[in-house]
N, C-alpha and C. Protein backbone atom coordinates (compact mmCIF):
# COMPACT_ATOMS: atom_id res chain seq x y z
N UNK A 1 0.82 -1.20 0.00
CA UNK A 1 0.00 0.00 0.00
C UNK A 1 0.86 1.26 0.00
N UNK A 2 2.11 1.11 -0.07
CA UNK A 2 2.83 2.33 0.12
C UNK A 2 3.38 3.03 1.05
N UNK A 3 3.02 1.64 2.38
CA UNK A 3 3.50 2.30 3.40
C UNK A 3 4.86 2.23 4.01
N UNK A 4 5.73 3.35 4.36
CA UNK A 4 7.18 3.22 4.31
C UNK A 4 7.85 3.53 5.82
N UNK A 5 8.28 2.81 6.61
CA UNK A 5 8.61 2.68 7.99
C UNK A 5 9.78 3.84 8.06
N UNK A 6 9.80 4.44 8.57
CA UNK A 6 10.85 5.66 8.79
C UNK A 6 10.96 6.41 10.23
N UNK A 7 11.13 5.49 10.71
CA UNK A 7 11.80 5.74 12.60
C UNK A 7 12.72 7.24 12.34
N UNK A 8 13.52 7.37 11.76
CA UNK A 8 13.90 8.58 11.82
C UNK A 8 13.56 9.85 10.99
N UNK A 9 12.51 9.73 10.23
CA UNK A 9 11.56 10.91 10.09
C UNK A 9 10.67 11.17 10.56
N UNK A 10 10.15 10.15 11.91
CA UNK A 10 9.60 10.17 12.55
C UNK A 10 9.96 11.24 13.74
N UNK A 11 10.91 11.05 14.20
CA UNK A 11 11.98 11.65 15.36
C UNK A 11 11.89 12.78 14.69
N UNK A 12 12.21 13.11 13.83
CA UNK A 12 12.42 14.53 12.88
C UNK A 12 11.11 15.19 12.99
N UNK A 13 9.95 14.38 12.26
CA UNK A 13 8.95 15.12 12.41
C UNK A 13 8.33 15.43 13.74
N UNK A 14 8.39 14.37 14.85
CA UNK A 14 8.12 15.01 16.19
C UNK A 14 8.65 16.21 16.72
N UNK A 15 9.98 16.06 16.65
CA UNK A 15 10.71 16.88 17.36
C UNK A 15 10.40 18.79 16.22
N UNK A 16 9.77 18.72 15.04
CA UNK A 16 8.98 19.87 14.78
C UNK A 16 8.17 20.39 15.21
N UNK A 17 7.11 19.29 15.15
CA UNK A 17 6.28 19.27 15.80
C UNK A 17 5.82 19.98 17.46
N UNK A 18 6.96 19.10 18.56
CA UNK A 18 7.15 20.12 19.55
C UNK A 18 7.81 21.09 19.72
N UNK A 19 8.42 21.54 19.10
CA UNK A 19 9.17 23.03 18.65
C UNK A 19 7.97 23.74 18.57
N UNK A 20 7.45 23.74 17.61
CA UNK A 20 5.93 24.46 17.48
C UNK A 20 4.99 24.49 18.11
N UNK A 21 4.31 23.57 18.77
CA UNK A 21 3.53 23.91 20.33
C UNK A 21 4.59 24.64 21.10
N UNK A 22 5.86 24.63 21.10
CA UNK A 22 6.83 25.36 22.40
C UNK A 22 6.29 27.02 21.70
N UNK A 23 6.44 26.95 20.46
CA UNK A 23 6.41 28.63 20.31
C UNK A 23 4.59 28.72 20.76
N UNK A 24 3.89 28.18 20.13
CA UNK A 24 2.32 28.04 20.71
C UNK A 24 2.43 28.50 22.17
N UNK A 25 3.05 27.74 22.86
CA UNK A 25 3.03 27.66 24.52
C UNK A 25 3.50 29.35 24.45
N UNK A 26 4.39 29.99 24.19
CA UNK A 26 5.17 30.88 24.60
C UNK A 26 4.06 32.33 23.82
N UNK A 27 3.39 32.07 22.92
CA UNK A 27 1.96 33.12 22.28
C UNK A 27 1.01 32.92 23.30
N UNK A 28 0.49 31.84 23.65
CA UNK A 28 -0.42 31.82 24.73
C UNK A 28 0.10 32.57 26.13
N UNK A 29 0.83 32.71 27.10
CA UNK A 29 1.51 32.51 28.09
C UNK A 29 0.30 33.68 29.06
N UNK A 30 0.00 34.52 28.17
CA UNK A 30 -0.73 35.89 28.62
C UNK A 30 -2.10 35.62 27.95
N UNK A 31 -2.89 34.90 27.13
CA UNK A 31 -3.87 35.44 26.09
C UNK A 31 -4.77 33.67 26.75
N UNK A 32 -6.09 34.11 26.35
CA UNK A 32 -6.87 32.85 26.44
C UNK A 32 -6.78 32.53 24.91
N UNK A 33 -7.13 32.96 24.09
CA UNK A 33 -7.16 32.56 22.52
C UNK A 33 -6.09 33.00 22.06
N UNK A 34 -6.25 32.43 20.73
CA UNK A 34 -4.99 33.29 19.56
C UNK A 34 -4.67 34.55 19.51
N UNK A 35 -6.18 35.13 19.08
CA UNK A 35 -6.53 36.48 18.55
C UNK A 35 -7.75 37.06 19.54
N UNK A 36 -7.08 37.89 20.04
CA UNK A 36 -8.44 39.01 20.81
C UNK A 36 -8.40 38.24 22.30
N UNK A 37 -9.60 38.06 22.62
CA UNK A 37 -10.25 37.88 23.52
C UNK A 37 -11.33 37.16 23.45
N UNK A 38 -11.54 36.26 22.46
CA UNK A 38 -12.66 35.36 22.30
C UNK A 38 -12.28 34.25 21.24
N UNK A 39 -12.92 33.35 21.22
CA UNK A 39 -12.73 32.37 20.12
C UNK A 39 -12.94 32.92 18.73
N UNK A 40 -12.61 32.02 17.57
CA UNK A 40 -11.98 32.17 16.47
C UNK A 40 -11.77 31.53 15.35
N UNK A 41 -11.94 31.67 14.34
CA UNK A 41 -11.43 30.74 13.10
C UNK A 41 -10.23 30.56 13.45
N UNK A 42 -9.35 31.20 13.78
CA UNK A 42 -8.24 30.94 14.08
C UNK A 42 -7.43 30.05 15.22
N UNK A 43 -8.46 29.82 15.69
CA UNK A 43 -7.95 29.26 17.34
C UNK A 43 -9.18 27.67 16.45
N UNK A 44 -9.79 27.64 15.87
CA UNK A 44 -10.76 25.55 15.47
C UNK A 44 -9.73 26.02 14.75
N UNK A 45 -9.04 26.91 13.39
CA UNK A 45 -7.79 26.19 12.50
C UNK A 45 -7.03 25.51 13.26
N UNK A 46 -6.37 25.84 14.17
CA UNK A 46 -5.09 25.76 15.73
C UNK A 46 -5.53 24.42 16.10
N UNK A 47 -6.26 24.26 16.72
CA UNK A 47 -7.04 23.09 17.17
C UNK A 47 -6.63 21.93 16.45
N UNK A 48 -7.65 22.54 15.38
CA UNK A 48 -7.67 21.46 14.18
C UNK A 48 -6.60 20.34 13.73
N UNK A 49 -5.69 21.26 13.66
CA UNK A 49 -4.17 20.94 13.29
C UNK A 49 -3.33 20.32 14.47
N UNK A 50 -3.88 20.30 15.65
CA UNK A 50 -3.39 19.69 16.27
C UNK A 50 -3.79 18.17 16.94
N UNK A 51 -5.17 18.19 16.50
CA UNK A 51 -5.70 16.90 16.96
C UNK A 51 -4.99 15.59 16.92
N UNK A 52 -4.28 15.32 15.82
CA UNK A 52 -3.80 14.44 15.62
C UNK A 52 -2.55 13.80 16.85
N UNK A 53 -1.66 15.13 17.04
CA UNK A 53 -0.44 15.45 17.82
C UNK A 53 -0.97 15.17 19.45
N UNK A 54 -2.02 15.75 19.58
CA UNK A 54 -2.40 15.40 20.71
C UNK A 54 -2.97 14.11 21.01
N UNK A 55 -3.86 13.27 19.89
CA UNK A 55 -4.04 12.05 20.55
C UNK A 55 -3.16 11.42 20.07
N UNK A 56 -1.99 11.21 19.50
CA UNK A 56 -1.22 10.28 19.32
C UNK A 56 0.50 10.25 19.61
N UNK A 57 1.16 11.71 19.86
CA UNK A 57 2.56 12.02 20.60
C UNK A 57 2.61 12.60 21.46
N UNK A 58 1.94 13.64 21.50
CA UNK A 58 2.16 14.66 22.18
C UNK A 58 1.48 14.52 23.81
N UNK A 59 2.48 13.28 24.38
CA UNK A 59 1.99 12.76 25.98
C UNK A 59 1.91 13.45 27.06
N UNK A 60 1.43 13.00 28.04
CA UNK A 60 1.25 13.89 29.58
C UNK A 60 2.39 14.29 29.97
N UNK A 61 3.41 13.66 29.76
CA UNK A 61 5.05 14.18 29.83
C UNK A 61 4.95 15.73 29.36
N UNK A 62 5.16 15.80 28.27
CA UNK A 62 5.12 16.55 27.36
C UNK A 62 4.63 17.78 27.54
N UNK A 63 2.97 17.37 28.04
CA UNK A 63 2.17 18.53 28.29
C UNK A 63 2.85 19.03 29.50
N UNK A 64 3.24 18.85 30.49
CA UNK A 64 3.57 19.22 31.50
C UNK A 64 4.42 20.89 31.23
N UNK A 65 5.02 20.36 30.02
CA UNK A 65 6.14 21.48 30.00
C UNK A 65 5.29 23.00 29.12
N UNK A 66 3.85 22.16 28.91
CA UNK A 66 3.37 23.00 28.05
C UNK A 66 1.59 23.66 28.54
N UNK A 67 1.71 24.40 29.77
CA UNK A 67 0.52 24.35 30.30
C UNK A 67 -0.64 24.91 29.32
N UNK A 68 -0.10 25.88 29.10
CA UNK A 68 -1.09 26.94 28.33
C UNK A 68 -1.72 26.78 27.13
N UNK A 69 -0.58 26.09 26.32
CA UNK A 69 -1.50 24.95 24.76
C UNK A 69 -2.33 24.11 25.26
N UNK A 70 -1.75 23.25 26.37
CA UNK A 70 -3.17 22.03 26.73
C UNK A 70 -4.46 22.84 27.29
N UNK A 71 -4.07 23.60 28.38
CA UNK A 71 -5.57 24.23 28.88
C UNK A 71 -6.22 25.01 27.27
N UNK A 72 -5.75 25.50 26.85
CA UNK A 72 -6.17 26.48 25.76
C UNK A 72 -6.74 24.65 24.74
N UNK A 73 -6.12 23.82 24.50
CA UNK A 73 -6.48 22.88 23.23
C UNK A 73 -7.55 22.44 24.58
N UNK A 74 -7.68 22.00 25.62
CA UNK A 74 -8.74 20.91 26.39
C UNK A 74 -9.93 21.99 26.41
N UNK A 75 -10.06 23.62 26.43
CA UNK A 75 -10.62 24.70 26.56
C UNK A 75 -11.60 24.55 25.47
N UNK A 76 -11.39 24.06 23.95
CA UNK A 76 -11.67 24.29 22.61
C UNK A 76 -12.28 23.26 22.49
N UNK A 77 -11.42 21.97 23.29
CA UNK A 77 -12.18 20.70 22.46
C UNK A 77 -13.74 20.52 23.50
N UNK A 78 -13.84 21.20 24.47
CA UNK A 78 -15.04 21.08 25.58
C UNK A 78 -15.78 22.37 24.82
N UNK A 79 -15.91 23.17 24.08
CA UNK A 79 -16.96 23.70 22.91
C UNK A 79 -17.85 23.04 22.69
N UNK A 80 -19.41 23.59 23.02
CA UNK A 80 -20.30 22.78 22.01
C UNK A 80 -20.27 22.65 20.50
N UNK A 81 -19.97 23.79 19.93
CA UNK A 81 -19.95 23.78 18.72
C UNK A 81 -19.01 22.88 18.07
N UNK A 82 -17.56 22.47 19.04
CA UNK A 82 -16.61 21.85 18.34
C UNK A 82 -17.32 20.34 18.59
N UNK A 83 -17.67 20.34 19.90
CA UNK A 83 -17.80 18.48 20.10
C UNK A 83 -18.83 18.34 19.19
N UNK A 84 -19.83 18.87 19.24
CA UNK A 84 -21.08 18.52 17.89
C UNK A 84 -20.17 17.95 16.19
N UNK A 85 -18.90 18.56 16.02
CA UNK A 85 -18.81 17.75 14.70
C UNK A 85 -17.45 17.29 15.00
N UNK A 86 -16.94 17.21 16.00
CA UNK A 86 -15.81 16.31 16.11
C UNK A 86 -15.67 15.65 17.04
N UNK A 87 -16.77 15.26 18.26
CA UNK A 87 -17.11 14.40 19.06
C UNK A 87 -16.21 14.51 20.25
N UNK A 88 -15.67 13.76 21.01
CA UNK A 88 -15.39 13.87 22.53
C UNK A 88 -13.50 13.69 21.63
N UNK A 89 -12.76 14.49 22.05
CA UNK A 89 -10.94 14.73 21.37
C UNK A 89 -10.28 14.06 23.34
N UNK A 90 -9.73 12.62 22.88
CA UNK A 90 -9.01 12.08 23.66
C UNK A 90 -7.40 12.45 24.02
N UNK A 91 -6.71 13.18 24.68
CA UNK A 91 -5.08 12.83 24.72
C UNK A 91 -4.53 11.63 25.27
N UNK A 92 -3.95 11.68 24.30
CA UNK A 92 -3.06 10.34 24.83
C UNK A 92 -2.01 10.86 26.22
N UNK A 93 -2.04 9.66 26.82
CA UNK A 93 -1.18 9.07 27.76
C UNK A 93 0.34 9.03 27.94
N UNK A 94 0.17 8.03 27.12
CA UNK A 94 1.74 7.95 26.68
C UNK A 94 1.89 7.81 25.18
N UNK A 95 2.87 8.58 24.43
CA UNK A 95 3.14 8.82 23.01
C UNK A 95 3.51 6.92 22.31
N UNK A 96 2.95 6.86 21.29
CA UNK A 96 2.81 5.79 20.18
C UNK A 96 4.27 6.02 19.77
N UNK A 97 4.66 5.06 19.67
CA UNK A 97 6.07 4.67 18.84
C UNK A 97 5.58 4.83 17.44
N UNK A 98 6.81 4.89 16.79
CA UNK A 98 6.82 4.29 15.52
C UNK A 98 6.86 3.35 14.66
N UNK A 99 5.57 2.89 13.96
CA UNK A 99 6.24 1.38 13.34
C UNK A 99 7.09 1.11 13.25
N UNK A 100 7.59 -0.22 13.21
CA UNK A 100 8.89 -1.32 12.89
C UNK A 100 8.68 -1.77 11.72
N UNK A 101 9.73 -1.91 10.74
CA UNK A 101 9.62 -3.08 9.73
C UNK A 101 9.10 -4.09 9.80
């Protein structure tokens, strides 16, 4: 099917990955949302893009170092408007490895 095991673009792409919630963490530090003082296209884009990261690497470890993205992402995903079309958003626990050959 095309699928190609890559443990170390994996590492690569994580470690972007949390680079970028770190700058996230460091925009939030003062602000409840992105922009202004209220929710936003900009803050479900934010979200959006992170769903994945959050239920599948981005672990309780992790969050620890990052208060203000998790309260701000757990803030968004408890929205009625968001849970109505994207249902109850789980974080993971502990981060998923990467396939093996």
């Amino acid at each position: 099917m095309g699928w190609v095991v890559d443990p170390a673009g994996h590492a690569q792409n994580l470690a972007l990955l949390k680079e970028d919630v770190r700058t996230l963490e460091a925009h939030l530090k003062d602000k409840e949302f992105l922009v202004g003082n209220r929710f936003t296209l900009a803050d479900l884009t934010c979200w959006s893009l992170l769903i994945m990261g959050f239920g599948l690497v981005l672990d309780a470890e992790f969050r620890k170092d990052v208060p203000h993205v998790t309260a701000w992402f757990e803030k968004i995903s408890k929205r009625p408007e968001v849970t109505k079309v994207a249902g109850h958003v789980k974080m993971v626990e502990k981060a998923l490895a990467p396939a093996t050959a």
